[in-house]
C-alpha atoms as a PDB file:
ATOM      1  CA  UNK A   1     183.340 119.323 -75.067  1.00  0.00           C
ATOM      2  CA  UNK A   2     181.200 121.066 -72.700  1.00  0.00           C
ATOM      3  CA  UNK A   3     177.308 121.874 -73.169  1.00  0.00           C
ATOM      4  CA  UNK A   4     175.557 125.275 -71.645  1.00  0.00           C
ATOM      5  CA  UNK A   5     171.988 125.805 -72.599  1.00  0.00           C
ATOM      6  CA  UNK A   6     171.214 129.373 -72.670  1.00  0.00           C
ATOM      7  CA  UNK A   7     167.214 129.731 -72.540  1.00  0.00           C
ATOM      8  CA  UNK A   8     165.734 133.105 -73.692  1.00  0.00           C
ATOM      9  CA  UNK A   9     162.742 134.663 -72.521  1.00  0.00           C
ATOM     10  CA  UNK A  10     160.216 134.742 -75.767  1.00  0.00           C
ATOM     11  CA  UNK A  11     161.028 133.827 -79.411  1.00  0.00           C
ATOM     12  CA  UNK A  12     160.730 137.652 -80.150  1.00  0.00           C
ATOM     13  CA  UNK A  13     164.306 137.654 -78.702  1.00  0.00           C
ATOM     14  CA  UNK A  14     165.072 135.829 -81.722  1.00  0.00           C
ATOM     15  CA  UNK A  15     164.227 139.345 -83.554  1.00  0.00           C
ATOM     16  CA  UNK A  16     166.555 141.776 -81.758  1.00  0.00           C
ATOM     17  CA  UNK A  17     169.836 142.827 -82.337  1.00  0.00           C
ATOM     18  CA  UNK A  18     171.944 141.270 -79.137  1.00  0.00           C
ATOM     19  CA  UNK A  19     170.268 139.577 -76.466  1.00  0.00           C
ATOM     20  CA  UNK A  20     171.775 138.691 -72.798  1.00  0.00           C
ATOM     21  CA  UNK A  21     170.925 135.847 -71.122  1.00  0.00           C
ATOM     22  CA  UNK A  22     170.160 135.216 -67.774  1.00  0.00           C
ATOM     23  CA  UNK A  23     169.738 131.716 -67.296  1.00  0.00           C
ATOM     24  CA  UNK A  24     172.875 129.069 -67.594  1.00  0.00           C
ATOM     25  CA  UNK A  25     171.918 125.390 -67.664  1.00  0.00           C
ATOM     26  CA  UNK A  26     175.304 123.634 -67.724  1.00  0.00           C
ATOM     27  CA  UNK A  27     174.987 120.282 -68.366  1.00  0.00           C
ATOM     28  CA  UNK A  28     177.427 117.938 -66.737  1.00  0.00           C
ATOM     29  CA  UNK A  29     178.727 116.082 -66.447  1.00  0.00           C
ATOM     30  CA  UNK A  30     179.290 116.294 -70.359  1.00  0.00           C
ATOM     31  CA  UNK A  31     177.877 113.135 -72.049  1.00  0.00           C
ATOM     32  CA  UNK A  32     177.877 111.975 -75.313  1.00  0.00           C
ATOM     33  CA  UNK A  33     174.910 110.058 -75.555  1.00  0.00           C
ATOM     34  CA  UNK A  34     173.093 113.799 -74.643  1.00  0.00           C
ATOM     35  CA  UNK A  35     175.328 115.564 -77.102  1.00  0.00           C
ATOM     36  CA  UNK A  36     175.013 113.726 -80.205  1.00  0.00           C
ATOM     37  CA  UNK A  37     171.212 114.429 -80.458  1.00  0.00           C
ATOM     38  CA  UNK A  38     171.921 117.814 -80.203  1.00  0.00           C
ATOM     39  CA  UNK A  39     175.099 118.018 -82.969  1.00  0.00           C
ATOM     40  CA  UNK A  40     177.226 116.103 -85.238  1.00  0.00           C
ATOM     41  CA  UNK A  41     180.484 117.173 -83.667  1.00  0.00           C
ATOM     42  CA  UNK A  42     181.355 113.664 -82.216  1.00  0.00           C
ATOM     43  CA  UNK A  43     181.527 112.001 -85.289  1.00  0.00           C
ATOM     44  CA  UNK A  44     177.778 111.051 -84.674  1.00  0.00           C
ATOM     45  CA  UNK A  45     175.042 110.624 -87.549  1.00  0.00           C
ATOM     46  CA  UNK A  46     172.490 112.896 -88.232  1.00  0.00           C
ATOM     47  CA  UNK A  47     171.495 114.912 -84.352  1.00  0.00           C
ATOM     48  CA  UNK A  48     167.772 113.697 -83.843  1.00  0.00           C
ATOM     49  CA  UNK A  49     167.680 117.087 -82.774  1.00  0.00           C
ATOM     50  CA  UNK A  50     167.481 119.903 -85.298  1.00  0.00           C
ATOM     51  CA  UNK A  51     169.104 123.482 -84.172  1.00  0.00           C
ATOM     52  CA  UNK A  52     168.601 126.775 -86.648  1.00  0.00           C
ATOM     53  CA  UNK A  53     171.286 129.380 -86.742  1.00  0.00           C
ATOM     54  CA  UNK A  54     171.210 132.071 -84.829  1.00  0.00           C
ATOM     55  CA  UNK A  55     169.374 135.240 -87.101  1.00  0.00           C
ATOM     56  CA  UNK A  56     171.887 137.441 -88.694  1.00  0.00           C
ATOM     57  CA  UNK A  57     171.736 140.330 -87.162  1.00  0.00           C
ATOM     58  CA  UNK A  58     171.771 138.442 -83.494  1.00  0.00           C
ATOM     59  CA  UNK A  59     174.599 138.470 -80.911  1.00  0.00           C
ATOM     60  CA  UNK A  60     174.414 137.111 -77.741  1.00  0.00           C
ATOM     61  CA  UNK A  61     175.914 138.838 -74.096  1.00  0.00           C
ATOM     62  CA  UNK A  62     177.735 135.628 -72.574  1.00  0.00           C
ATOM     63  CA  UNK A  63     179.312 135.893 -69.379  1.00  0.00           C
ATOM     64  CA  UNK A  64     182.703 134.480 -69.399  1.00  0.00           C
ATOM     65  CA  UNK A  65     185.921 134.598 -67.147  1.00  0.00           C
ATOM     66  CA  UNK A  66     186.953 137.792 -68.212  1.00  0.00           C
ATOM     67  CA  UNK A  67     183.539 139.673 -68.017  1.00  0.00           C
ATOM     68  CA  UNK A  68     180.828 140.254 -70.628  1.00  0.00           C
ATOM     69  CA  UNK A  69     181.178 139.171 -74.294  1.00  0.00           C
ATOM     70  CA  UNK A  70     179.036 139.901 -77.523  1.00  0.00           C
ATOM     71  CA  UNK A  71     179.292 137.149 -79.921  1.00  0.00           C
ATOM     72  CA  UNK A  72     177.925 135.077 -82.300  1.00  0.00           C
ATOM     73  CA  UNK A  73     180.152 132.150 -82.187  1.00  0.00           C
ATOM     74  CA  UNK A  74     181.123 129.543 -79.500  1.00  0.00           C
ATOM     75  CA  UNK A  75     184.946 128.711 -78.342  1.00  0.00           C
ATOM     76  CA  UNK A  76     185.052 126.180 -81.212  1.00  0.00           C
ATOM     77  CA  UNK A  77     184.828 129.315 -83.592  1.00  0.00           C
ATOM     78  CA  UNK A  78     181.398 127.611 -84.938  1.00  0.00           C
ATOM     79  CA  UNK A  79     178.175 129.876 -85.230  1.00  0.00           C
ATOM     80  CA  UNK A  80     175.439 129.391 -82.285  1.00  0.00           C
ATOM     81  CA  UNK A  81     172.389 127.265 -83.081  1.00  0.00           C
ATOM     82  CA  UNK A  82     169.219 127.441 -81.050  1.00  0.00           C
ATOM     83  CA  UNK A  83     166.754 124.764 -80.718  1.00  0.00           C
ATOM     84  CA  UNK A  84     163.003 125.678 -79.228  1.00  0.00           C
ATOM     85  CA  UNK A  85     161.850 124.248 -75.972  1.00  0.00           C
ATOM     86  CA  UNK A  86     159.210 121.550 -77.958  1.00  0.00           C
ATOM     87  CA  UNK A  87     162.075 119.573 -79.847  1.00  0.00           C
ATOM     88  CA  UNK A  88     164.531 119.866 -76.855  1.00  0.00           C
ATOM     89  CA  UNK A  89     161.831 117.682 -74.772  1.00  0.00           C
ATOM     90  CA  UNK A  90     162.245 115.139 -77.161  1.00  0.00           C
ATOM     91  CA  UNK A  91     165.564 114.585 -75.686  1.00  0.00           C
ATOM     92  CA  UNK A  92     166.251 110.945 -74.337  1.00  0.00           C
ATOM     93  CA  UNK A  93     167.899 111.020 -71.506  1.00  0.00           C
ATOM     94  CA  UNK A  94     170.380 107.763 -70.668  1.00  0.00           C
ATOM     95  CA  UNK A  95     168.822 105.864 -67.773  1.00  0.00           C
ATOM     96  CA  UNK A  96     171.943 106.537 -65.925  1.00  0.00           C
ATOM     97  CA  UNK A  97     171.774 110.168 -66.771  1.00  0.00           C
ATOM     98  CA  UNK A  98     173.093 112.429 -63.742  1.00  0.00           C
ATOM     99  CA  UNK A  99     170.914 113.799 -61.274  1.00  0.00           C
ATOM    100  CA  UNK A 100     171.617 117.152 -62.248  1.00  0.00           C
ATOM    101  CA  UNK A 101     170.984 116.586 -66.083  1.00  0.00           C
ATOM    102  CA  UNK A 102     167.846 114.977 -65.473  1.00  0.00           C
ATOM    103  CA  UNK A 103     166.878 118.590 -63.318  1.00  0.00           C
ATOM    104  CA  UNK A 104     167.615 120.217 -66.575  1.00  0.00           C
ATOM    105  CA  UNK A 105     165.778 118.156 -68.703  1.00  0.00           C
ATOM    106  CA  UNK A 106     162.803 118.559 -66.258  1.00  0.00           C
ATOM    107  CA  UNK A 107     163.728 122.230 -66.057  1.00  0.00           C
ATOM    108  CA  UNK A 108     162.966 122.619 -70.384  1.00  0.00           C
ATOM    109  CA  UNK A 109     160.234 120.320 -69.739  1.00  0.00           C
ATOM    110  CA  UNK A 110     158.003 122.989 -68.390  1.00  0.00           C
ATOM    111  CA  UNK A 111     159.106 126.241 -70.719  1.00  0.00           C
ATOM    112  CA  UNK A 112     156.277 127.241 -72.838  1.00  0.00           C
ATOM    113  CA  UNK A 113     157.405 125.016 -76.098  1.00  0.00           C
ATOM    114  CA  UNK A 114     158.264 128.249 -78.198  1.00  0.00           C
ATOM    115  CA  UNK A 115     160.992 129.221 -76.167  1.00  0.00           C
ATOM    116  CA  UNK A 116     164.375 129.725 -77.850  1.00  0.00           C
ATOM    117  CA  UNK A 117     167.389 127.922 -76.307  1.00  0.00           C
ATOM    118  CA  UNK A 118     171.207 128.664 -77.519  1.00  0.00           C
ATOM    119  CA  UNK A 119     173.521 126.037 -77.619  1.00  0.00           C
ATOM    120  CA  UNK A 120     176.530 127.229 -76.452  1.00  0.00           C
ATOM    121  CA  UNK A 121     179.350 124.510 -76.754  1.00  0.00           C
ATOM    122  CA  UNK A 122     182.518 125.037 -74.918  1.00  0.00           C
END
């Protein structure tokens, strides 16, 4: 499972009818101890991380091998959650987290905290 953080630019994003994204945090290398505060899908308890569903009438422009894609769904067929910028800081990052990982954590560190993020799983 594979983790790409797709930061919009205002919650009033969250409002329109398909938004495209321009930044693409992938973190990696993928790690567990990151992903199951963020979802369940690992067999983990509760995420100490809550993520909303995307608004109904939302679709998201992803950029994918084969060109642009509107969707509302990840690979895993599972409907996109967002989290805001203020509960993604409370991520705990493993001491041994990557150097690259830690950029991204510093990265949503410094977004204004109302700041939609997707979670798009791969």
């Amino acid at each position: 499972m594979d983790l790409t953080l797709l930061p919009l630019s205002g919650s009033d994003e969250l409002g329109k009818n398909s938004v495209l994204t321009y930044e693409r945090l992938e973190v990696r290398p993928a790690d567990g101890r990151i992903f199951t505060q963020l979802t369940t899908r690992l067999g983990g308890e509760k995420p100490t991380i809550e993520s909303q569903a995307l608004p109904p009438q939302m679709q998201v422009e992803v950029y994918e091998d084969d060109g642009l894609r509107s969707t509302r769904k990840d690979v895993h067929n599972e409907l996109l959650r967002f989290v805001y910028a203020r509960d993604f800081k409370k991520l705990e990052l493993p001491e041994d987290a990557s150097s690259h990982n830690r950029a991204i954590k510093a990265f949503v560190d410094a977004l204004p905290d109302r700041i939609p993020i997707i979670l798009y799983w791969q």
